[in-house]
N, C-alpha and C. Protein backbone atom coordinates (compact mmCIF):
# COMPACT_ATOMS: atom_id res chain seq x y z
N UNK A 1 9.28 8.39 16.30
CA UNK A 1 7.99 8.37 15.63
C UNK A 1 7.05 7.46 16.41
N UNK A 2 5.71 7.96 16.64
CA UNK A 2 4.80 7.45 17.66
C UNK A 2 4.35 6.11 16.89
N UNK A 3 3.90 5.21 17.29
CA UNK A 3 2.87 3.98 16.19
C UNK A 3 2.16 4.45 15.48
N UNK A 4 1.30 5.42 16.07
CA UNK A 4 -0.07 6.26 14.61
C UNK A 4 0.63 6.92 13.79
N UNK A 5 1.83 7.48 14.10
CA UNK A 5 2.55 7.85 13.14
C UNK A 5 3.51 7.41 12.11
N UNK A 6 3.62 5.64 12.30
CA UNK A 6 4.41 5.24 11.59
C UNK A 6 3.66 3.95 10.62
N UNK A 7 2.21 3.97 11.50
CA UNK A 7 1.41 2.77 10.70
C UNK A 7 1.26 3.30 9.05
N UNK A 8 0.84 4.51 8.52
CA UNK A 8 0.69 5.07 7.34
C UNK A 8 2.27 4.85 6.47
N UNK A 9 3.19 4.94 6.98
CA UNK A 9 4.11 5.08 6.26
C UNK A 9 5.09 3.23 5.90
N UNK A 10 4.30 2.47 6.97
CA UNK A 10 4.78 1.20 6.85
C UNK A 10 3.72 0.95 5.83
N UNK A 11 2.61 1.00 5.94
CA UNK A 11 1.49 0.87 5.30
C UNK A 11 1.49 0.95 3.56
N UNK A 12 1.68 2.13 3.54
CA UNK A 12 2.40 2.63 1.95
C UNK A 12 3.39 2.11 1.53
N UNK A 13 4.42 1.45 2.43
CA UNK A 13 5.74 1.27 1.49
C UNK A 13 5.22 -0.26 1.69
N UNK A 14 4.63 -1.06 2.04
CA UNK A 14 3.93 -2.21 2.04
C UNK A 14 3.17 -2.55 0.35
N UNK A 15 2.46 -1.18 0.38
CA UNK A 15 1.27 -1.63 -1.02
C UNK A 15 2.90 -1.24 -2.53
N UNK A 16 3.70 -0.25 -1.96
CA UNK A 16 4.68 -0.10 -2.99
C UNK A 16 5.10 -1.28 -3.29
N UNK A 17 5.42 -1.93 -2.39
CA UNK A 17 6.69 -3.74 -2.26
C UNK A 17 6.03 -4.30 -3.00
N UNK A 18 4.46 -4.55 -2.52
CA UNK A 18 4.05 -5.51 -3.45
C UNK A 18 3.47 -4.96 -4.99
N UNK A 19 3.13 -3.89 -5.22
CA UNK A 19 3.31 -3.44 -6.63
C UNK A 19 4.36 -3.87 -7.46
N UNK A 20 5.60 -3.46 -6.57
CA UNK A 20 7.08 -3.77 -7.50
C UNK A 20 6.91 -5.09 -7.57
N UNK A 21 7.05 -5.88 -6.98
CA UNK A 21 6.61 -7.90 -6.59
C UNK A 21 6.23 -8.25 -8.27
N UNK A 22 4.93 -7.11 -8.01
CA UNK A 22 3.83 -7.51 -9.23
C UNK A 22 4.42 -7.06 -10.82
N UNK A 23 5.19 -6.43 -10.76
CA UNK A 23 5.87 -5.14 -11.99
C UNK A 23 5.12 -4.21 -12.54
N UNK A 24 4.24 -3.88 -11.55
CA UNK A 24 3.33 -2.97 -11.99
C UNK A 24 4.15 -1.15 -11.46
N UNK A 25 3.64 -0.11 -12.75
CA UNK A 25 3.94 0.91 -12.22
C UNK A 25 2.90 1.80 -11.63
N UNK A 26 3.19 2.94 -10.96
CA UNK A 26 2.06 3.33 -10.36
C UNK A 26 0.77 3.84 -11.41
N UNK A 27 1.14 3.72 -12.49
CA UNK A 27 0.07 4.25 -12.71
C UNK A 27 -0.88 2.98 -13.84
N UNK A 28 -0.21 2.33 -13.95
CA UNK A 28 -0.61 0.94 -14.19
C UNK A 28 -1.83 0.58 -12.83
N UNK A 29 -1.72 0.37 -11.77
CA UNK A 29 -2.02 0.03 -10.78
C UNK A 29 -3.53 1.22 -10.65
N UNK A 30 -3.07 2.41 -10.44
CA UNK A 30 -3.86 3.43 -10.95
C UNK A 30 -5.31 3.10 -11.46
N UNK A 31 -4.57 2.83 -12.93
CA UNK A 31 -5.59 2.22 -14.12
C UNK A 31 -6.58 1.26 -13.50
N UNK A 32 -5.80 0.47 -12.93
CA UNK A 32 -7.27 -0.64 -12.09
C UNK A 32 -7.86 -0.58 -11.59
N UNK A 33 -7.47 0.37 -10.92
CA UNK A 33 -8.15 1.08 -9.56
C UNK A 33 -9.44 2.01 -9.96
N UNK A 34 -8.93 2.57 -11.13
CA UNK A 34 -10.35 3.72 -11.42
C UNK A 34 -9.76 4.68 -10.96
N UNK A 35 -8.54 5.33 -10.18
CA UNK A 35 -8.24 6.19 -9.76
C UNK A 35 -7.16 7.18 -10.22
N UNK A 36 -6.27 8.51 -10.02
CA UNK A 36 -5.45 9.52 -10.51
C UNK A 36 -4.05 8.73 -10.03
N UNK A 37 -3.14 8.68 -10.56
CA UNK A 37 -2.03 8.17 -9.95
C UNK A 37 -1.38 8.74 -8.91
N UNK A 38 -1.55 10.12 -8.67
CA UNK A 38 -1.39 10.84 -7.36
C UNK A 38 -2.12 10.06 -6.36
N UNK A 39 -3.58 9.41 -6.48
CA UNK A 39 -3.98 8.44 -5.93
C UNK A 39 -2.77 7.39 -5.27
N UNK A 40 -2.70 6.81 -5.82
CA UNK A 40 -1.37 5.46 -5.43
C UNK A 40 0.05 6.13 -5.05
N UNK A 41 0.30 7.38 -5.42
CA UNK A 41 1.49 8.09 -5.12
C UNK A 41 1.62 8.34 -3.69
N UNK A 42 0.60 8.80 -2.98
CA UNK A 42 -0.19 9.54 -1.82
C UNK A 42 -0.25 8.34 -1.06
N UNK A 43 -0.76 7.39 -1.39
CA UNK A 43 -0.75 5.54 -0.61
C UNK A 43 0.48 5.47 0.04
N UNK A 44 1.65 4.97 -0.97
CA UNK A 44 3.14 4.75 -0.86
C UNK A 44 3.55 5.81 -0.05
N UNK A 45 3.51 6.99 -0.25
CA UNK A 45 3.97 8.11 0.45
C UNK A 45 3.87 8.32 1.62
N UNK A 46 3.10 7.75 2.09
CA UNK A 46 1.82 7.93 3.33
C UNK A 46 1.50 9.22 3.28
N UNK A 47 1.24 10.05 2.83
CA UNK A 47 0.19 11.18 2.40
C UNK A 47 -1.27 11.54 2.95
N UNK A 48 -1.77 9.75 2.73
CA UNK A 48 -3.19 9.48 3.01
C UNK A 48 -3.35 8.27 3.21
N UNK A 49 -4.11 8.38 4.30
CA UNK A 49 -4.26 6.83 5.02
C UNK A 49 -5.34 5.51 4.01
N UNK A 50 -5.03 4.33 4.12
CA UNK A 50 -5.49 3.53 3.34
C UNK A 50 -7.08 3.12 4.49
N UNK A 51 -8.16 3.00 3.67
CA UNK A 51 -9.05 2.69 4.59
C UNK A 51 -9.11 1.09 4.27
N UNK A 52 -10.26 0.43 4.99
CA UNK A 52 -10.20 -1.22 4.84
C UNK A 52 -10.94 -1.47 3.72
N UNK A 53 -12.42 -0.86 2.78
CA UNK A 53 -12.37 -0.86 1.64
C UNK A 53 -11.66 -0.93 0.82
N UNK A 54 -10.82 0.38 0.76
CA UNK A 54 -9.75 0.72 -0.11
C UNK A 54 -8.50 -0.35 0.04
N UNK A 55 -8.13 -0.99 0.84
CA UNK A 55 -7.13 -2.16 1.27
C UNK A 55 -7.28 -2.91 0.74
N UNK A 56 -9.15 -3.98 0.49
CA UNK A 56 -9.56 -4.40 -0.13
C UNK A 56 -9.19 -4.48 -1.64
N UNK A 57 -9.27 -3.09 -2.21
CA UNK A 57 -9.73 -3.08 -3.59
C UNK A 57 -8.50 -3.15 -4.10
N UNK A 58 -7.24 -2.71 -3.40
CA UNK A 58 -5.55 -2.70 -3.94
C UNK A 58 -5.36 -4.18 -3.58
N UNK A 59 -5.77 -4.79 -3.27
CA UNK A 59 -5.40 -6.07 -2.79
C UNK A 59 -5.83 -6.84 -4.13
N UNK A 60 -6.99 -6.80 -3.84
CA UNK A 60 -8.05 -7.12 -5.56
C UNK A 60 -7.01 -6.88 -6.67
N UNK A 61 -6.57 -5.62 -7.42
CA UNK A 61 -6.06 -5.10 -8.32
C UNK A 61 -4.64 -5.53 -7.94
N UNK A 62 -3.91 -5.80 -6.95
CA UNK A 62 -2.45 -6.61 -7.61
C UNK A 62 -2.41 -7.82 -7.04
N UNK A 63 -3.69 -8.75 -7.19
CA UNK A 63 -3.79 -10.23 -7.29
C UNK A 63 -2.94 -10.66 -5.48
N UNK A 64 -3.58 -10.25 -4.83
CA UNK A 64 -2.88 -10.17 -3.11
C UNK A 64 -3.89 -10.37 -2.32
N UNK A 65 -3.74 -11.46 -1.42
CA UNK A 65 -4.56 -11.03 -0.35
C UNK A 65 -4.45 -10.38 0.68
N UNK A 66 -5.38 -10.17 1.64
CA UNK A 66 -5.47 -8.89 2.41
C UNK A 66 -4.16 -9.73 3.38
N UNK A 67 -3.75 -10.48 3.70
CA UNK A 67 -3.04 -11.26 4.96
C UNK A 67 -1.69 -11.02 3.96
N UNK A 68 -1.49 -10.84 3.08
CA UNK A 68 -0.15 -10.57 2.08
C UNK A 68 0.39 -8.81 2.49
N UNK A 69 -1.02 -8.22 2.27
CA UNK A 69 -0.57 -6.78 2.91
C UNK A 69 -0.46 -6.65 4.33
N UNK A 70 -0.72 -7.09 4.87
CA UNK A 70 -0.85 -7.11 6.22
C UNK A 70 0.53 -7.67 6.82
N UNK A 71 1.51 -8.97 6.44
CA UNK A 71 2.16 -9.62 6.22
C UNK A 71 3.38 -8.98 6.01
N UNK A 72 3.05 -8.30 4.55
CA UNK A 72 4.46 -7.31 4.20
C UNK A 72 4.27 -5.66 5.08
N UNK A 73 2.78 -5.97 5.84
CA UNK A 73 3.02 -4.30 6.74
C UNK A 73 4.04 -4.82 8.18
N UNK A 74 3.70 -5.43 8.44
CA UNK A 74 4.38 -6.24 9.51
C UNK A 74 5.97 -6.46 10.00
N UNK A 75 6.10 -6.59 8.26
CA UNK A 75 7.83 -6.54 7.88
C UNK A 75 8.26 -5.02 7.73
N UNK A 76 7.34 -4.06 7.28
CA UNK A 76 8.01 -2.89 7.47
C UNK A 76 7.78 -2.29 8.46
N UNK A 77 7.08 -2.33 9.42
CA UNK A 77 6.96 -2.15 11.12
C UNK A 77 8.00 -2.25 11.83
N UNK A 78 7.90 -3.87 11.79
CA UNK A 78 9.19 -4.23 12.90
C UNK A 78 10.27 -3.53 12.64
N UNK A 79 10.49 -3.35 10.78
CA UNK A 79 11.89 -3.15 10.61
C UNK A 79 11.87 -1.03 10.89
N UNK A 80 10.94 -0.50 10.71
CA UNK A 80 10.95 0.91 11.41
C UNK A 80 10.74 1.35 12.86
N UNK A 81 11.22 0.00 13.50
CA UNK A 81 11.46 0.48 14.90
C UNK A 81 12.43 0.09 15.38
């Protein structure tokens, strides 16, 4: 798997980790967001790429800062290569 191809999927299971962290379920998380829980399903999944707004606003909604996601993307990087 190439890097562009594996940043989305470290990415997602990053915002999952720290959801679970938080005990939030997806659609709890959802709820904060303003968004469909297929929303947050599609995140985790890597489905659909997270933009830096949107990074922002999940960061916001499970009490994280952006260097926390970034942090736990880091840990699932290294460890998918």
């Amino acid at each position: 798997m190439s890097r562009i191809e594996h940043e989305p999927t470290a990415l997602g299971e990053a915002v999952r980790q720290l959801r679970a962290q938080k005990g939030l379920t997806q659609q709890e998380l959802a709820a904060s967001l303003d968004v469909p829980q297929s929303w947050v399903s599609n995140i985790e999944g890597a489905r659909r790429r997270l933009g830096v707004l949107e990074a922002l606003e999940v960061c916001e909604a499970l009490g994280c800062s952006v260097a926390d996601l970034l942090e736990e993307y880091e840990r699932r990087h290294r460890a998918g290569k």
